[in-house]
Protein backbone atom coordinates (compact mmCIF):
# COMPACT_ATOMS: atom_id res chain seq x y z
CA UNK A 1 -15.30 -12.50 -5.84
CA UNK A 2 -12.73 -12.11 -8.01
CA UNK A 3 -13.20 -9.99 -11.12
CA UNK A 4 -11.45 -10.75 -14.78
CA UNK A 5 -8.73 -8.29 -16.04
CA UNK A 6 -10.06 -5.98 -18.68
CA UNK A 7 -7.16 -5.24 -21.25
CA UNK A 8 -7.67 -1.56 -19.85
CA UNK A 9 -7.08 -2.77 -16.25
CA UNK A 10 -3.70 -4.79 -17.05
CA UNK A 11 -2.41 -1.70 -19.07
CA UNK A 12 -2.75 0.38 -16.00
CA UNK A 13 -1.53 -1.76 -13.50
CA UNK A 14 1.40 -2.52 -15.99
CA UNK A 15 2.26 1.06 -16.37
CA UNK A 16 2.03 1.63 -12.52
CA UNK A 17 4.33 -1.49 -12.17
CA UNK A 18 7.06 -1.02 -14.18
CA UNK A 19 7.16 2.88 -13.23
CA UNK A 20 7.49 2.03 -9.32
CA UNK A 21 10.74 1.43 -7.66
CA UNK A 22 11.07 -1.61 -4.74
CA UNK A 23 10.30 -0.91 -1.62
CA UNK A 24 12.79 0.24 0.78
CA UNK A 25 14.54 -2.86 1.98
CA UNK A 26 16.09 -2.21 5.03
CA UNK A 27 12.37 -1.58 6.41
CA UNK A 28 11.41 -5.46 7.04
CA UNK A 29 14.20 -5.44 9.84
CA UNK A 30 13.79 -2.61 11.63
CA UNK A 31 11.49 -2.87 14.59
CA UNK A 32 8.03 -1.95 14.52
CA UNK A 33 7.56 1.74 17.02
CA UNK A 34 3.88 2.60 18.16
CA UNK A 35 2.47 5.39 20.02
CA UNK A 36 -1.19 5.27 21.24
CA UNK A 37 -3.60 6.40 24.13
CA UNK A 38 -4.04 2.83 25.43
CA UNK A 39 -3.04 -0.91 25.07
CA UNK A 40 -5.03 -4.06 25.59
CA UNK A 41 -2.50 -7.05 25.74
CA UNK A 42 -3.41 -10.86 25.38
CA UNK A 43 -0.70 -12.34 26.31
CA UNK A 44 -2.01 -15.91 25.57
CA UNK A 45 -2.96 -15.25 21.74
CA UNK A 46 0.16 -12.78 21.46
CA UNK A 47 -2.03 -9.99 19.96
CA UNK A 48 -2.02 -6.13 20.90
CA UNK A 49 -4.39 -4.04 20.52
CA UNK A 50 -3.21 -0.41 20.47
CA UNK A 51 -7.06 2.62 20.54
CA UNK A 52 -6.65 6.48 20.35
CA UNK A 53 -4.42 8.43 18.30
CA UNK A 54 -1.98 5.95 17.06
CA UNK A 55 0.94 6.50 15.25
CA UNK A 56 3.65 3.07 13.80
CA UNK A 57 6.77 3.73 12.37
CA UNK A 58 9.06 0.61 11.31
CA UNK A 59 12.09 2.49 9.32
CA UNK A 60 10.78 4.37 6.71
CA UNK A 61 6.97 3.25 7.20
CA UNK A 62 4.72 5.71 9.21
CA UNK A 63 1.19 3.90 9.71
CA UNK A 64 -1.80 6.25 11.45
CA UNK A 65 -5.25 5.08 12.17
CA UNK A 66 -7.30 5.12 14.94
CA UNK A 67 -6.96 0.98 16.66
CA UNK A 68 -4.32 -1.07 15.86
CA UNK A 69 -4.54 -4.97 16.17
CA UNK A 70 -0.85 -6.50 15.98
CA UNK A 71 0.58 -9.68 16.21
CA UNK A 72 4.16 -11.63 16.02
CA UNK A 73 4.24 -14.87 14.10
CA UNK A 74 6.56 -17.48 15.75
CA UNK A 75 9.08 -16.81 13.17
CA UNK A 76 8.89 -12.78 14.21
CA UNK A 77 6.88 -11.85 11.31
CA UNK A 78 4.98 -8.71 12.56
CA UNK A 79 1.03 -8.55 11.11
CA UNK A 80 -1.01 -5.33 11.91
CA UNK A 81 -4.76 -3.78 10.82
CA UNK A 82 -5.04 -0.07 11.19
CA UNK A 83 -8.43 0.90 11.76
CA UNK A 84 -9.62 4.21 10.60
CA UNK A 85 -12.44 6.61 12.54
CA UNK A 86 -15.95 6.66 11.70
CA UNK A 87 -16.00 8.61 8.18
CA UNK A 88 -12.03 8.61 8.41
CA UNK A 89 -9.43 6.97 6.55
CA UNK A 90 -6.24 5.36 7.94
CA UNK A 91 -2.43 6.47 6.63
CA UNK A 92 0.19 4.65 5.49
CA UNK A 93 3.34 6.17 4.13
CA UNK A 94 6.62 4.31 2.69
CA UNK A 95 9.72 5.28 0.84
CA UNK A 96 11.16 3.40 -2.20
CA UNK A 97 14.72 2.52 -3.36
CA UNK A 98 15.87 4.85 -5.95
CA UNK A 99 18.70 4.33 -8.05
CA UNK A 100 21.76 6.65 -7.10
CA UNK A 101 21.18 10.20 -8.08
CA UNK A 102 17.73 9.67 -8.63
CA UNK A 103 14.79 11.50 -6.75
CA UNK A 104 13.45 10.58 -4.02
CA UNK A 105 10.41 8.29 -4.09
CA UNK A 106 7.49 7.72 -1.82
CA UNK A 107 4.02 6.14 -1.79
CA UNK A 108 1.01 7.48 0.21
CA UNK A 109 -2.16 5.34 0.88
CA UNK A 110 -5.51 5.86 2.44
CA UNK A 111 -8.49 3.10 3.24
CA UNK A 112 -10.86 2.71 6.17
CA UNK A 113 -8.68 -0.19 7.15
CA UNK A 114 -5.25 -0.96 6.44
CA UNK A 115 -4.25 -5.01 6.24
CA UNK A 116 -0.08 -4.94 7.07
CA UNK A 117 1.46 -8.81 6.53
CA UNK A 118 4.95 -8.48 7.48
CA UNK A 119 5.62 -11.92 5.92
CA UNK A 120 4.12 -11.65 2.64
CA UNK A 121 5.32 -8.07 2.52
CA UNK A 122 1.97 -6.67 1.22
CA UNK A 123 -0.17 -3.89 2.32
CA UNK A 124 -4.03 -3.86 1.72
CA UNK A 125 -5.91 -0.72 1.16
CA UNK A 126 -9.76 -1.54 2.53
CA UNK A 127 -12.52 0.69 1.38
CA UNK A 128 -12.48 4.11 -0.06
CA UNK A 129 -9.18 3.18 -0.94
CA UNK A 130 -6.82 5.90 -2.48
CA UNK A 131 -2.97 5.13 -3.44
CA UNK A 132 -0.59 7.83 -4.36
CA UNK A 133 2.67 8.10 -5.18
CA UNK A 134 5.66 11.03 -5.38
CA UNK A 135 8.55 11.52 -6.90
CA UNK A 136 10.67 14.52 -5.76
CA UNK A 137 8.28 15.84 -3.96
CA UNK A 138 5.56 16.05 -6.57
CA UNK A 139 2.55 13.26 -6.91
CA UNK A 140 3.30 11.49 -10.38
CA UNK A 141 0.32 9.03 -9.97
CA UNK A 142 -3.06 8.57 -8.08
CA UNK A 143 -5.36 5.58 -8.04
CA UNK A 144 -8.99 4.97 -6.19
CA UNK A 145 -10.97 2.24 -5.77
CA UNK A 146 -12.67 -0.27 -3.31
CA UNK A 147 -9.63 -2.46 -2.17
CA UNK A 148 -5.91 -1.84 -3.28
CA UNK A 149 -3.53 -4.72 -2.87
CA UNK A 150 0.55 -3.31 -2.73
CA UNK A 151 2.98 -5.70 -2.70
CA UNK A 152 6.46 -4.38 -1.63
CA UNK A 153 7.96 -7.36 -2.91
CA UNK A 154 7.38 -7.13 -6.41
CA UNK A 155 6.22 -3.57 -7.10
CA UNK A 156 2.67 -4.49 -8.02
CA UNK A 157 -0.77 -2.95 -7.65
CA UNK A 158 -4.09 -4.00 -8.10
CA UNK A 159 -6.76 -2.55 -7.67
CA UNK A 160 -11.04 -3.48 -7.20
CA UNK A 161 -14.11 -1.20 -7.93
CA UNK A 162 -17.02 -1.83 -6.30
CA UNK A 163 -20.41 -0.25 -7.50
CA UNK A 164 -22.14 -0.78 -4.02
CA UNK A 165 -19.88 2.01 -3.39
CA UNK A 166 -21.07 4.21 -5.79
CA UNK A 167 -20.92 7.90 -4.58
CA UNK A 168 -21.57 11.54 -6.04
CA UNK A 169 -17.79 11.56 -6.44
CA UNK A 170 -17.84 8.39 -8.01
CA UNK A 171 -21.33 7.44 -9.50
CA UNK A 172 -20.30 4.14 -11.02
CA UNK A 173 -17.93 3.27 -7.91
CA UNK A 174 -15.14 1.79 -10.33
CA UNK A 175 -11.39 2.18 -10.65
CA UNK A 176 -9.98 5.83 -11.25
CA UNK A 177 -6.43 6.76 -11.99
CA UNK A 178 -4.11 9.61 -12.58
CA UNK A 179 -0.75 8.51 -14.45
CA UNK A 180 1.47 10.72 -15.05
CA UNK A 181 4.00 10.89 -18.03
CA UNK A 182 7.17 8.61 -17.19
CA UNK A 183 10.05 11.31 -17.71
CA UNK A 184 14.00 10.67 -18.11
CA UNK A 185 14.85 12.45 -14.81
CA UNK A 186 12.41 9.97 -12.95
CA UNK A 187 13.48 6.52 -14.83
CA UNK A 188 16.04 4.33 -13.28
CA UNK A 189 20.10 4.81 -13.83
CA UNK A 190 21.37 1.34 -12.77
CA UNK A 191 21.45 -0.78 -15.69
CA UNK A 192 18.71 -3.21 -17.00
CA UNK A 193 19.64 -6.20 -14.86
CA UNK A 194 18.47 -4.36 -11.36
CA UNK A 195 15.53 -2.59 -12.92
CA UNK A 196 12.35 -3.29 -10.98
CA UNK A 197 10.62 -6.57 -11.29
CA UNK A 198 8.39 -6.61 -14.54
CA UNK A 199 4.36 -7.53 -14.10
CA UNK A 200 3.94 -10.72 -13.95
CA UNK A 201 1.05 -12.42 -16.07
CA UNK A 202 -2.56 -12.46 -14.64
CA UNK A 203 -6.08 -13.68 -15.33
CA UNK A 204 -7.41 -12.29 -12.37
CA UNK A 205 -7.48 -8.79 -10.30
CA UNK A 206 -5.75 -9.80 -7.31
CA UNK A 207 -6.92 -8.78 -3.38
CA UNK A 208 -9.73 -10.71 -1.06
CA UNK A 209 -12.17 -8.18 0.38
CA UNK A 210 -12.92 -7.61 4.28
């Protein structure tokens, strides 16, 4: 069910937002590389499923998890859901584009499951969900909650609480975030006109839960 933004919420996602670089173009062409202890192949429903130790990399994306379901759309739009261990979390791991002479960027995200659409160009961080991102080498921000929704596209986040998930760590299971200071070394150099898509308006916090 879909929850209504708090003025709170959209603050933080529009701080997140604008503060993020895209996502590292190149990455939706490059073919998608997986390791694993075995494969299961149905050749008639063109879906893979990849168990034990597995490891994707697709340019700068490095995926880990413990079963891998992946498909090809007819188009050769490539759709994956990293499953995590019992207790574990899956990895997921992308750079960003950086303006020339800036540092480099990455994210880092953890769920249970990870939801990769190739098409939409979103990722979906399912349960215990953690997002992080660096900047040289240093984490500048940190976000938890229930499901995380990145979309590469346009630099958003969202992100759900969930108090059924309410732990010691987290007694009221709800959103937590770490935001870090935006400083001049970090902030873009190209000029206003390639700067990173702003946040677009919402009414709603985005993300469907599995």
């Amino acid at each position: 069910m879909k929850k209504p933004f708090s003025l709170f919420a959209l603050f933080l996602v529009a701080m997140l937002a604008c503060g993020m670089a895209s996502a590292e173009k190149a990455d939706s062409t490059k073919p998608m590389n997986i390791e694993a202890d075995a494969l299961r192949h149905d050749d008639l429903k063109q879906i893979s499923v990849f168990t034990g130790n597995v490891v994707v990399t697709k340019g700068t994306i490095i995926l880990r998890g413990a079963q891998l379901e992946v498909r090809q759309d007819a188009q050769g739009y490539q759709f994956g859901v990293m499953t995590a261990e019992p207790g574990k979390r899956a990895f997921f791991r992308q750079k960003r584009d950086t303006a020339p002479g800036a540092p480099d960027e990455f994210v880092e995200g953890e769920g249970e499951v990870i939801d990769y659409d190739g098409r939409a160009d979103i990722v979906k961080f399912i349960r215990r969900a953690e997002l992080r991102r660096y900047i040289g080498g240093s984490m500048a921000d940190q976000l938890h909650g229930d499901l995380i929704v990145y979309n590469n596209l346009t630099g958003i986040f969202t992100v759900d609480g969930n108090p059924s998930t309410a732990s010691a760590a987290n007694p009221g299971g709800r959103v937590r975030a770490i935001l870090s200071p935006r400083s001049a070394a970090s902030a873009p150099a190209a000029p206003a006109a390639s700067a990173p898509p702003a946040l677009r308006s919402s009414t709603t916090l985005g993300g469907e839960r599995k």
